[in-house]
Protein backbone atom coordinates (compact mmCIF):
# COMPACT_ATOMS: atom_id res chain seq x y z
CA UNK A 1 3.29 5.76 25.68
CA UNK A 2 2.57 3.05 23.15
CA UNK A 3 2.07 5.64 20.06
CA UNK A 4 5.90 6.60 21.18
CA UNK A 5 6.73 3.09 21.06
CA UNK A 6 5.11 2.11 18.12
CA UNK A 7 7.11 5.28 16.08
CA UNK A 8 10.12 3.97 17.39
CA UNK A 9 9.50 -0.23 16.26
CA UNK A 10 8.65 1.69 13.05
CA UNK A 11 11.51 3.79 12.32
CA UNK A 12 13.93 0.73 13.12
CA UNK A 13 11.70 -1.53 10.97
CA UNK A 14 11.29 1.00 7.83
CA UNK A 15 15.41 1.66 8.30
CA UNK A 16 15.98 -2.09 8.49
CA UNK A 17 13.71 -2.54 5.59
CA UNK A 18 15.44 -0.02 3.44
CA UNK A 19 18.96 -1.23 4.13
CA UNK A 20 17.72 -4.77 2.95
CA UNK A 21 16.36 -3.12 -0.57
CA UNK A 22 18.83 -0.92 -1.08
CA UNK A 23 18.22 2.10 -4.00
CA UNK A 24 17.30 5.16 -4.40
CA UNK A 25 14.29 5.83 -2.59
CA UNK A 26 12.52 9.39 -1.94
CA UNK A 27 11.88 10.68 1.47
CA UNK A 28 13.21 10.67 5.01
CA UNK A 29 12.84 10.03 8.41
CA UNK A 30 9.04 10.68 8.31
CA UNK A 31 8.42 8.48 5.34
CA UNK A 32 10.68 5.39 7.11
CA UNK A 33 8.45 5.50 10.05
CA UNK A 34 5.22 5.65 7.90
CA UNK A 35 7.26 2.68 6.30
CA UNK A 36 7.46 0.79 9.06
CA UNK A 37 4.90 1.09 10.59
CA UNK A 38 2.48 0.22 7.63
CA UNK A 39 4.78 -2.74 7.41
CA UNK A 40 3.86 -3.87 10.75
CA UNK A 41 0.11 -3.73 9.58
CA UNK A 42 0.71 -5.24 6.34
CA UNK A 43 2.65 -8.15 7.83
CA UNK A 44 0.00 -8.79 10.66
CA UNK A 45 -2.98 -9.00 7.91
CA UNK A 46 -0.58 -11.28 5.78
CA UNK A 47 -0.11 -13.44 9.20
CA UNK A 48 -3.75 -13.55 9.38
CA UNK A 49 -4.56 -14.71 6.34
CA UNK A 50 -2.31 -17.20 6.05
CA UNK A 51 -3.91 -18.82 9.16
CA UNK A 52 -1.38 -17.52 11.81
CA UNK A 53 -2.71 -16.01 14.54
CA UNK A 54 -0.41 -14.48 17.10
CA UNK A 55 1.57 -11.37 16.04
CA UNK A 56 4.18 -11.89 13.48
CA UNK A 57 6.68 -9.56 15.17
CA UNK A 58 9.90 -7.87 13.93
CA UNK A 59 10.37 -10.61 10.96
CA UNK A 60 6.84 -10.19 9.82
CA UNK A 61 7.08 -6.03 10.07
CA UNK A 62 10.18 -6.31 8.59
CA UNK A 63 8.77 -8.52 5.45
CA UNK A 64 5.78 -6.25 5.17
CA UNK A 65 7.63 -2.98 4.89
CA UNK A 66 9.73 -4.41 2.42
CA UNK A 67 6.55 -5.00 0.52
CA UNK A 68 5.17 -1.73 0.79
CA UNK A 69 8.65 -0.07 -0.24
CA UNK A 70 8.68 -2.37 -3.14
CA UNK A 71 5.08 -1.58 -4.23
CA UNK A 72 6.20 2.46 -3.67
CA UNK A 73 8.75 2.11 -6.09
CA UNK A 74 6.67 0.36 -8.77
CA UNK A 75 4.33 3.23 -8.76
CA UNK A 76 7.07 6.11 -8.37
CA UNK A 77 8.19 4.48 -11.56
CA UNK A 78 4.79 4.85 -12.95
């Protein structure tokens, strides 16, 4: 039950990330959820290193998929 929630959280992060960034951006649904869900991951490690240490939720998933979509187009570009 929690992978099926965690897919979810992601494909409503990695949507709400890409509406924020908006561009052309290759792939779809599957690559959203990947998206957001790395986001999630990337924003937690941030969190951590930055000395906070309770979850950063939706904000923090949010912020870190828009990091890994920006760092996706730099190397597309590449």
């Amino acid at each position: 039950m929690d992978l099926i929630v965690t897919l979810i959280v992601g494909l409503i992060v990695g949507a709400i990330a890409k509406l924020l960034m908006p561009g052309r951006d290759p792939g779809g649904v599957i690559v959203t959820t990947l998206l957001g869900i790395a986001g999630a991951f990337v924003g937690n490690f941030v969190a951590k290193g930055l000395g906070l240490h309770a979850p950063v939720g939706w904000i923090g998933s949010i912020l870190g998929a828009m990091l890994i979509l920006f760092v996706y187009r730099l190397l597309k570009k590449a």
